[in-house]
N, C-alpha and C. Protein backbone atom coordinates (compact mmCIF):
# COMPACT_ATOMS: atom_id res chain seq x y z
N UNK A 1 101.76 100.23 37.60
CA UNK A 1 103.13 100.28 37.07
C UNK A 1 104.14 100.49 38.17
N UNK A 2 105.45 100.66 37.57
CA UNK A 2 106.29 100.98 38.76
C UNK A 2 106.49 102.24 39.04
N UNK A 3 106.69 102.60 40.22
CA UNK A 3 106.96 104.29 41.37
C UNK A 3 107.86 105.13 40.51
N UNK A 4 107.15 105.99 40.27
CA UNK A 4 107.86 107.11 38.98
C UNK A 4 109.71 107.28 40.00
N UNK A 5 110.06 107.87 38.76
CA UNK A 5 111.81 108.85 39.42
C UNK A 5 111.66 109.88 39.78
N UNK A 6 111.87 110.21 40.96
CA UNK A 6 111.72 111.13 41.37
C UNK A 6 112.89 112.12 41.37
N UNK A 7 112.79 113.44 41.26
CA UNK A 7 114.18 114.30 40.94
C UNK A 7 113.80 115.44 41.67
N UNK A 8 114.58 115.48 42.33
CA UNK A 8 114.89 116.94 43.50
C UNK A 8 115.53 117.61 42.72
N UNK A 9 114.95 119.39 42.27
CA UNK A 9 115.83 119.85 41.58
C UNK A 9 116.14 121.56 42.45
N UNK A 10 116.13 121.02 44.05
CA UNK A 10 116.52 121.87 44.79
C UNK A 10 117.85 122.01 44.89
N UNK A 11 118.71 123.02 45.67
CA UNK A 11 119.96 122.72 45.94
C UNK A 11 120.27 122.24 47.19
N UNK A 12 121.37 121.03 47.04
CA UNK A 12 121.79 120.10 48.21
C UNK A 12 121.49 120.32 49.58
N UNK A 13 121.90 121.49 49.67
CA UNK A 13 121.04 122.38 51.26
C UNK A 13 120.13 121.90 51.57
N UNK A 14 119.10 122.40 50.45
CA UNK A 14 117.80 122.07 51.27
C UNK A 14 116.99 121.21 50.91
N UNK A 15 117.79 119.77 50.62
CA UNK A 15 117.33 118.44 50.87
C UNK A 15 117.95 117.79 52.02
N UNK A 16 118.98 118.70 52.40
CA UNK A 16 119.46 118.14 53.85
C UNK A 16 118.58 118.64 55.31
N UNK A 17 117.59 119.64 54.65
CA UNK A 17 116.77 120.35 55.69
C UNK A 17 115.58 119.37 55.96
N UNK A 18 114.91 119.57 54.29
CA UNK A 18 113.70 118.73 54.25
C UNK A 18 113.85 117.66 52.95
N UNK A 19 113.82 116.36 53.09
CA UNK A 19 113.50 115.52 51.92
C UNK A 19 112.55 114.47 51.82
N UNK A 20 111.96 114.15 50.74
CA UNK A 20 111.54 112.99 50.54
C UNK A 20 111.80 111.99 49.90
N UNK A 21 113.23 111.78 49.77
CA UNK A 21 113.45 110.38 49.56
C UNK A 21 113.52 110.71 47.83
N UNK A 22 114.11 111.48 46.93
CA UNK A 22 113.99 111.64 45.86
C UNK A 22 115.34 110.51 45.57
N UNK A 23 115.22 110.15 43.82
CA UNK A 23 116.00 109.16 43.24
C UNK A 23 117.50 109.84 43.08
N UNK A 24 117.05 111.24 42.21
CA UNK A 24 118.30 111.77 42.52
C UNK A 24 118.25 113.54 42.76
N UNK A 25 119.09 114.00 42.97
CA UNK A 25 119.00 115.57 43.29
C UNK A 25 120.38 116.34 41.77
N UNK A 26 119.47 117.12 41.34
CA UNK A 26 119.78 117.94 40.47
C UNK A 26 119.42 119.36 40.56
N UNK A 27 119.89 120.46 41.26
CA UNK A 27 119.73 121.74 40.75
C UNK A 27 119.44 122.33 39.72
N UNK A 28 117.89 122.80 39.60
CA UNK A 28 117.69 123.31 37.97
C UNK A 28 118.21 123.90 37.53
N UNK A 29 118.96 125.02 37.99
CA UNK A 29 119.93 125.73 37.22
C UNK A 29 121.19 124.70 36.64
N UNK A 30 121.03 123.51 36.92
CA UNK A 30 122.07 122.78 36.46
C UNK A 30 121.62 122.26 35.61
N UNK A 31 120.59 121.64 35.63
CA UNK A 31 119.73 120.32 34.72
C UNK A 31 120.28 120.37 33.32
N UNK A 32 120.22 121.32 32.79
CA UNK A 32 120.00 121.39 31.09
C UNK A 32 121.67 120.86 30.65
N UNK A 33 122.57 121.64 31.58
CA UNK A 33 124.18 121.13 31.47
C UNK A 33 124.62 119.86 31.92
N UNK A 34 123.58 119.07 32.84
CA UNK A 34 123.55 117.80 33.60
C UNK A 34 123.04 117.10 33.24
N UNK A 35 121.70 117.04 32.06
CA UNK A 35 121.14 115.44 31.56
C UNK A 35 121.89 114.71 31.41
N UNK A 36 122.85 114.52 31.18
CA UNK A 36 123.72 113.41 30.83
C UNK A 36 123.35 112.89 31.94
N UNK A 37 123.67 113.23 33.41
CA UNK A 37 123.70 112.49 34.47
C UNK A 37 122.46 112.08 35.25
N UNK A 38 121.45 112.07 34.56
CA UNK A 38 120.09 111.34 34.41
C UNK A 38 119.94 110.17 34.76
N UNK A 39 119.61 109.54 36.15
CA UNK A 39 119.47 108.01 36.04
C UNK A 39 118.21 107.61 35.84
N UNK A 40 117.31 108.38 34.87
CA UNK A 40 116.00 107.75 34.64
C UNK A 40 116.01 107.19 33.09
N UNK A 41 115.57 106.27 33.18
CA UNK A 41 115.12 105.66 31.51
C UNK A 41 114.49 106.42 30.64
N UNK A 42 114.96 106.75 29.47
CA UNK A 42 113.97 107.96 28.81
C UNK A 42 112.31 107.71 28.46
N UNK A 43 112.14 106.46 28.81
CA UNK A 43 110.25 106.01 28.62
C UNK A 43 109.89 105.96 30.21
N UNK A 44 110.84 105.88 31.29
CA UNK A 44 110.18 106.31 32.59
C UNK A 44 109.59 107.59 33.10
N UNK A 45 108.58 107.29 33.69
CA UNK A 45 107.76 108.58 34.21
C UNK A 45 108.61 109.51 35.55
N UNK A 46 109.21 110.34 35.25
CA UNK A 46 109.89 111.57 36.20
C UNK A 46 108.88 112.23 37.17
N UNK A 47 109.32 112.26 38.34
CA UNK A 47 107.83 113.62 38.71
C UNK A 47 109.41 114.27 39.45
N UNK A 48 109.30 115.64 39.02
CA UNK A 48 109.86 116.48 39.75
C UNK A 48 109.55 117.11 40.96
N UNK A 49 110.48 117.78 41.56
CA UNK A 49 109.78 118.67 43.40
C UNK A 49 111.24 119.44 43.34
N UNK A 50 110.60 120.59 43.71
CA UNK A 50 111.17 121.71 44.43
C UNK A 50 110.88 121.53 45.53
N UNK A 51 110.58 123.47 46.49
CA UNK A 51 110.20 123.31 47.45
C UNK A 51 108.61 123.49 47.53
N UNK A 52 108.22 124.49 46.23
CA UNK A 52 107.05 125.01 46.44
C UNK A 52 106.48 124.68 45.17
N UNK A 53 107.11 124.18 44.21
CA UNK A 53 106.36 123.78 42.72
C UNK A 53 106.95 124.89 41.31
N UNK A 54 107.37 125.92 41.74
CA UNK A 54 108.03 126.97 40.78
C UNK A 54 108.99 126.40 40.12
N UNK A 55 110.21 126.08 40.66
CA UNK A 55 111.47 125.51 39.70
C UNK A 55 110.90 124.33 39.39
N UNK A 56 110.74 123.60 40.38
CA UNK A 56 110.04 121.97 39.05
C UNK A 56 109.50 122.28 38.16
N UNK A 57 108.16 123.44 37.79
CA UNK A 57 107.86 123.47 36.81
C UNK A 57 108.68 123.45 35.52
N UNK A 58 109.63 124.72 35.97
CA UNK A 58 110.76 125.04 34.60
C UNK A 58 111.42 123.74 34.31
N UNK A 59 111.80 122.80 35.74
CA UNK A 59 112.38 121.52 35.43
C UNK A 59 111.85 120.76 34.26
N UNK A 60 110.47 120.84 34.90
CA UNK A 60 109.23 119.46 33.87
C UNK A 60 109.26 120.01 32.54
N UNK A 61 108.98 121.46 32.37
CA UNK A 61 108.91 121.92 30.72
C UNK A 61 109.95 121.19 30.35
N UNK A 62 111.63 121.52 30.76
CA UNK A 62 112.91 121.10 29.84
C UNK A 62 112.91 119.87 29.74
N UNK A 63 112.53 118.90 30.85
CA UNK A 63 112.83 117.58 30.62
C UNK A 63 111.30 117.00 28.99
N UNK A 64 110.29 117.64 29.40
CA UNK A 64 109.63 117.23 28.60
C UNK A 64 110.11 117.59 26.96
N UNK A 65 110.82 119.08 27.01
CA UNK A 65 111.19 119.60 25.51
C UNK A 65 112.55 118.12 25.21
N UNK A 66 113.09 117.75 25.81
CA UNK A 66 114.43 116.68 25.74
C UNK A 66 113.41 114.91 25.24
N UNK A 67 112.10 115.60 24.92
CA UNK A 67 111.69 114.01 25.18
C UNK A 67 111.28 113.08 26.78
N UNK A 68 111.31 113.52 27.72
CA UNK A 68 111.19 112.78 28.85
C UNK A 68 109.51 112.67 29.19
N UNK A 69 108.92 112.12 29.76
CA UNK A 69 107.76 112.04 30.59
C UNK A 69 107.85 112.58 31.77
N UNK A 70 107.97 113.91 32.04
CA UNK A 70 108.16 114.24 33.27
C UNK A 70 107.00 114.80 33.47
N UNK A 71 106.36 115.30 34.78
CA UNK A 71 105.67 116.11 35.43
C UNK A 71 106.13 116.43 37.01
N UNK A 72 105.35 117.37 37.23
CA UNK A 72 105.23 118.29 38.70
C UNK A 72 105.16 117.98 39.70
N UNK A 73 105.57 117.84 40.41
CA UNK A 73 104.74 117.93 42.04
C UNK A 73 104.31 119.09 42.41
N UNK A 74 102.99 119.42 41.74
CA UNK A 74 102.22 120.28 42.72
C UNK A 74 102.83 120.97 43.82
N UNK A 75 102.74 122.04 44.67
CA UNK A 75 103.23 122.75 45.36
C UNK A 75 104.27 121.88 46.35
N UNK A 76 105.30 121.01 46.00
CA UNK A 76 106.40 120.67 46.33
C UNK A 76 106.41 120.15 47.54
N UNK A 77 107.47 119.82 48.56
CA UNK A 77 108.11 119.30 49.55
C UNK A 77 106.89 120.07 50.68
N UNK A 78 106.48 121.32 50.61
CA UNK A 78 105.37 121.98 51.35
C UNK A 78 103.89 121.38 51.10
N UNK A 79 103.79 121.03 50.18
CA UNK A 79 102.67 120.44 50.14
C UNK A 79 102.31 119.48 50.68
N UNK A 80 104.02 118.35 50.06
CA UNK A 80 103.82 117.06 50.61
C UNK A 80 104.01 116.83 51.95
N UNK A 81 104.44 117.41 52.65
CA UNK A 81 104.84 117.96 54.28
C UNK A 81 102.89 117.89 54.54
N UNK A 82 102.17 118.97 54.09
CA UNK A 82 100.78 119.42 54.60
C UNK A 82 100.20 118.34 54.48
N UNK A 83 100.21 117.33 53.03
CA UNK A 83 98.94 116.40 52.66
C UNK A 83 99.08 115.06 52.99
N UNK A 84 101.05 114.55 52.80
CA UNK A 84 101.47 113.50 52.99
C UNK A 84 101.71 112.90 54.05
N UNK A 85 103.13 113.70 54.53
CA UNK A 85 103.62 113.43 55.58
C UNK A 85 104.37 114.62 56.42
N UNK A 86 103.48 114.76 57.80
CA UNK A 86 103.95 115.26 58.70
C UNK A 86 105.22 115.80 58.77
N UNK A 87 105.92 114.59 58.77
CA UNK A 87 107.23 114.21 59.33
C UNK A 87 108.45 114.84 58.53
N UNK A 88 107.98 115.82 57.29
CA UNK A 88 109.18 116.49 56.59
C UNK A 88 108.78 117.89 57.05
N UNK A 89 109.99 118.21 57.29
CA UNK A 89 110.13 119.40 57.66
C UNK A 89 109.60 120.54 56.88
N UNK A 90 108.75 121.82 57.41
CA UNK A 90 108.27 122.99 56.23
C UNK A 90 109.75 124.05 56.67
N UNK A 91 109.97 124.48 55.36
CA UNK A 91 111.24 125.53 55.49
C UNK A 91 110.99 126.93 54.68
C-alpha cells in the first residue's frame, strides 16, 4: 500500500533538532483542539512519533477514539536514530 502519515506530535523545537521527515507536526497537547487541521484521510494509516514513544502513545489512543487508524512509533525519533538511521540526531 501507500507510506502511512506520519505526525510529529513533538513541539516545533525539537523537530528542528532532530526529524524524520514527518507529514505534519502537531503538538499533543494541541491535537484534540487541532484535528480539524489533519491532513490525513480518515481511512489512511497515521503512525505517530514523539521523541521516546510516551506522547505518541496518548496521541494514537485520541486519534484512534476520533475514528482514525493510527498507531505508534515504538520508542520514537531515539529509536529510529538507533535502528534506522544514524543520521538523526539523539536529544
Amino acid at each position: 500500500g501507500n507510506a502511512p502519515f506520519v505526525l510529529d506530535v513533538r513541539e516545533p523545537y525539537e523537530a528542528e533538532i532532530a526529524s524524520i521527515n514527518a507529514d505534519q507536526l502537531i503538538p499533543v497537547d494541541e491535537l484534540e483542539d487541532r484535528l480539524h487541521e489533519l491532513e490525513a484521510d480518515p481511512d489512511e494509516e497515521i503512525v505517530v512519533h514523539c521523541r521516546s514513544g510516551g506522547r505518541s502513545a496518548k496521541a494514537t489512543e485520541l486519534l484512534r477514539e476520533k475514528g482514525y487508524d493510527a498507531s505508534n512509533l515504538e520508542g520514537g525519533v531515539l529509536a529510529w536514530s538507533d535502528e534506522i538511521d544514524p543520521d538523526v540526531p539523539q536529544y
